[in-house]
N, C-alpha and C. Protein backbone atom coordinates (compact mmCIF):
# COMPACT_ATOMS: atom_id res chain seq x y z
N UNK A 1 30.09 -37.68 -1.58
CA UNK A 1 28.99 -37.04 -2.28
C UNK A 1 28.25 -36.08 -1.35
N UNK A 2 28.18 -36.27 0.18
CA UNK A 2 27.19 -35.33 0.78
C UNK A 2 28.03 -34.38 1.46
N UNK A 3 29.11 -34.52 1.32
CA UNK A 3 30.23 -32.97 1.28
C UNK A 3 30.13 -32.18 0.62
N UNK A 4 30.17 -32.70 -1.22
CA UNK A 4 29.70 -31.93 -2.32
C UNK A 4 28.63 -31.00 -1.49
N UNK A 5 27.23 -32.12 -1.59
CA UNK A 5 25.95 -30.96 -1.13
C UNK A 5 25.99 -29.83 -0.25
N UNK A 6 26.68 -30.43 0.89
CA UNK A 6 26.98 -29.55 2.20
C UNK A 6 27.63 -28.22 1.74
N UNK A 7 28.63 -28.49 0.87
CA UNK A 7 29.68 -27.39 -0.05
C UNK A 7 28.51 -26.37 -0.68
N UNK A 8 28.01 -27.08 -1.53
CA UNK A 8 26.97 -26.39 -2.55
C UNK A 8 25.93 -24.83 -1.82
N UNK A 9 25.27 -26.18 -1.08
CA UNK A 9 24.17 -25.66 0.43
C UNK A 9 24.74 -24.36 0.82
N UNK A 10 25.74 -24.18 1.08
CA UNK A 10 26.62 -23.47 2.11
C UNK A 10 27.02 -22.19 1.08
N UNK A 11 27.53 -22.48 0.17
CA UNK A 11 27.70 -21.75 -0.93
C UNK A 11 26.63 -20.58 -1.42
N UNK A 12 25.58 -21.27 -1.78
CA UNK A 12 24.15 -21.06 -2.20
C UNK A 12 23.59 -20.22 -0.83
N UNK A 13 23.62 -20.61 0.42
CA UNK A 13 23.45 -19.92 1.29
C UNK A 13 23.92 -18.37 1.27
N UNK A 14 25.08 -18.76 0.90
CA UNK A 14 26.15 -17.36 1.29
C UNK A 14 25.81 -16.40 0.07
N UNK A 15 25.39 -17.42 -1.11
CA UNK A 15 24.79 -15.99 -2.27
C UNK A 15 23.27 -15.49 -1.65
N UNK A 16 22.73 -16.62 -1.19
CA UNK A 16 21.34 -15.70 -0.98
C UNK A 16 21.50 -14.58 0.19
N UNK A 17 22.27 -15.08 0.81
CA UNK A 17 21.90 -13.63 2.23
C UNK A 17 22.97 -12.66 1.18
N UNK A 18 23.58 -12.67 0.66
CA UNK A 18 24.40 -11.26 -0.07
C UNK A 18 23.45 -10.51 -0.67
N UNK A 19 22.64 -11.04 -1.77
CA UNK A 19 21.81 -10.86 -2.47
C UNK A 19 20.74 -10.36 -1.62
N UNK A 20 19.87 -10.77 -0.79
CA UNK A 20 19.30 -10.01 0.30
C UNK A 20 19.70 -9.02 0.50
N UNK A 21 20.50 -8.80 1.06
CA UNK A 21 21.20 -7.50 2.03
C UNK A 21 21.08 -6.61 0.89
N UNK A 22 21.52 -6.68 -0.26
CA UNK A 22 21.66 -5.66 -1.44
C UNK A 22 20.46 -5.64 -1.97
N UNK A 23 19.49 -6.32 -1.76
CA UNK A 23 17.97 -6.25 -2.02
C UNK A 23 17.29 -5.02 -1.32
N UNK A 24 17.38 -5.29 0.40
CA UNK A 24 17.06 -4.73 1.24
C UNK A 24 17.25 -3.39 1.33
N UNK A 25 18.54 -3.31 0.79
CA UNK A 25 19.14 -2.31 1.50
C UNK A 25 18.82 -0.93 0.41
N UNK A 26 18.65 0.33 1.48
CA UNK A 26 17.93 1.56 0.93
C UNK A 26 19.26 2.38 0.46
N UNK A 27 18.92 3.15 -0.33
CA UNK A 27 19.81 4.15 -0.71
C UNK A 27 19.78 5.47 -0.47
N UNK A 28 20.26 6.06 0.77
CA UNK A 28 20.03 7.52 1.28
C UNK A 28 20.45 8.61 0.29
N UNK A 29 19.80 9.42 0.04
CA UNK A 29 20.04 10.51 -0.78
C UNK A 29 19.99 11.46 0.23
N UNK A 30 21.66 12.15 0.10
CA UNK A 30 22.02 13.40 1.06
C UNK A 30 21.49 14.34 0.06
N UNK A 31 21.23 15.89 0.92
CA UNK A 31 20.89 17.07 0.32
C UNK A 31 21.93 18.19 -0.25
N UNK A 32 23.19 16.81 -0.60
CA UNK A 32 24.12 18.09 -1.37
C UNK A 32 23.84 18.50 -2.26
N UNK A 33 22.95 18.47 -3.18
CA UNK A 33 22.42 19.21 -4.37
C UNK A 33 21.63 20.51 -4.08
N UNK A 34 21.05 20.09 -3.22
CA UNK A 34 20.04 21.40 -2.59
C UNK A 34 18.95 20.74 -2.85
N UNK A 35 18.32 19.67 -3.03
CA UNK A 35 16.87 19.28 -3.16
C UNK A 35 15.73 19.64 -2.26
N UNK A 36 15.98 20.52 -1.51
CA UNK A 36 15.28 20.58 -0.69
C UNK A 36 13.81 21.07 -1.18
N UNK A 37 12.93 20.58 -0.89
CA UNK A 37 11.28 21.09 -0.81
C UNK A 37 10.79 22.51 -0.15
N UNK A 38 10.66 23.40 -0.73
CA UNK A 38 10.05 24.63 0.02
C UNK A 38 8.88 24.74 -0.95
N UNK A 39 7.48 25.01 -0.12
CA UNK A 39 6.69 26.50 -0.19
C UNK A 39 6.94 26.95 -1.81
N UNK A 40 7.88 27.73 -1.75
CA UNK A 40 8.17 28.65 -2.89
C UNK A 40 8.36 27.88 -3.78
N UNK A 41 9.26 26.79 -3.77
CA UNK A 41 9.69 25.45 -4.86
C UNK A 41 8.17 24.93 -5.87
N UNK A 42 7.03 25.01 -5.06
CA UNK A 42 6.30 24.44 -5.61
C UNK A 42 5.40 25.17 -6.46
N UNK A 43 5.22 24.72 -7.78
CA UNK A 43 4.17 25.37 -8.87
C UNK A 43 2.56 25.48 -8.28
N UNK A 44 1.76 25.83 -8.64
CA UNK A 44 0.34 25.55 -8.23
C UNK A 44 -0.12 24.99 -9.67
N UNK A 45 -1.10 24.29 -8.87
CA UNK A 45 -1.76 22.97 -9.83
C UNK A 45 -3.24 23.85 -10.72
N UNK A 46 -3.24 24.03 -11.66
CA UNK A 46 -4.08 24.53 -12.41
C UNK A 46 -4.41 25.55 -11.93
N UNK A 47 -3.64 27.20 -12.10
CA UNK A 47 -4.17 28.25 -11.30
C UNK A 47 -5.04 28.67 -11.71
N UNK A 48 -5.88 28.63 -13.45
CA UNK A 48 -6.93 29.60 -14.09
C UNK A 48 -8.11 28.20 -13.20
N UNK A 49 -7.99 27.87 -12.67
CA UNK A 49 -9.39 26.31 -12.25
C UNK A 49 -9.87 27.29 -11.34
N UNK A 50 -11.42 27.14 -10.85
CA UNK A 50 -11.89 27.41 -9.56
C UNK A 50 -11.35 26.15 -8.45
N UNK A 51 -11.22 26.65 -7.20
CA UNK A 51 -10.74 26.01 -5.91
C UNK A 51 -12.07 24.58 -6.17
N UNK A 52 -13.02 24.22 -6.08
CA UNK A 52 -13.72 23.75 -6.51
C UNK A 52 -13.22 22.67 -7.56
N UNK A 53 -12.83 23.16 -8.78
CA UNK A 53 -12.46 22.06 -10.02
C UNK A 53 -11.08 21.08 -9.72
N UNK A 54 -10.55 21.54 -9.02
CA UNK A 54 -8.79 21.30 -8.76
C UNK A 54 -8.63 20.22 -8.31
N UNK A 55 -7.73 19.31 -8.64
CA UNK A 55 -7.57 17.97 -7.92
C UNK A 55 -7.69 18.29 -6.57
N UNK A 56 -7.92 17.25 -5.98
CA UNK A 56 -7.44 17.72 -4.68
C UNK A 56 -7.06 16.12 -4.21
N UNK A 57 -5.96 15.99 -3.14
CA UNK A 57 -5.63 15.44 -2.47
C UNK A 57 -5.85 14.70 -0.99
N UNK A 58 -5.62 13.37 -1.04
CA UNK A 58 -6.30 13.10 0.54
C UNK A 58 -4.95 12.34 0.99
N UNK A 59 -4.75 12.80 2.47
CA UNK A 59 -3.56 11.69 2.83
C UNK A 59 -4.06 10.91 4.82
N UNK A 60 -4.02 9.26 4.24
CA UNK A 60 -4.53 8.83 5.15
C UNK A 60 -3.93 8.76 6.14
N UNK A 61 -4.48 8.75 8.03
CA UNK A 61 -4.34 8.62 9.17
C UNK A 61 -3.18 7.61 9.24
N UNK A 62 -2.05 7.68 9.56
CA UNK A 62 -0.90 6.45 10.12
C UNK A 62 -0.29 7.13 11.42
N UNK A 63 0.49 5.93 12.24
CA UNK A 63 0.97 6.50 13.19
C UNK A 63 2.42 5.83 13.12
N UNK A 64 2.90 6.93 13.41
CA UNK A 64 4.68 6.43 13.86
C UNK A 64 5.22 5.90 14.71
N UNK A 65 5.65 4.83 14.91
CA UNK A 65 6.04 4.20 15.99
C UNK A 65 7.70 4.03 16.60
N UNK A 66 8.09 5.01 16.99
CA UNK A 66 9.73 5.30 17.18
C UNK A 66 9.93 4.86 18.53
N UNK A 67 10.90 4.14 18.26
CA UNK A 67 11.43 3.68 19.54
C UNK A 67 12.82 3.88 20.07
């Protein structure tokens, strides 16, 4: 009977780290399409608005840590 479990355990183990890894794991998107972001690419956000009315955006302080 505690072979069964050991079997099971072991089993069950081996689905969860698979399942992980394919959890984890990111999906790189190459730029063969041309997605690239330019300048020119981008529309402007309400052009008849005064600079004043316009959403505006805030992006907070982080630091990169590359090693």
């Amino acid at each position: 009977m505690k072979t069964h479990l050991k079997k099971l355990r072991f089993v069950l183990s081996v689905i969860l780290i698979i399942n992980s890894t394919l959890l984890f794991a990111q999906d790189v998107k190459s730029d063969r399409n041309n997605d690239k972001v330019t300048i020119e690419n981008i529309q402007p956000v309400c052009p008849d608005l005064p600079k004043e009315k316009k959403p505006g955006v805030t992006v907070a302080n982080f630091k990169l840590n590359v090693k």
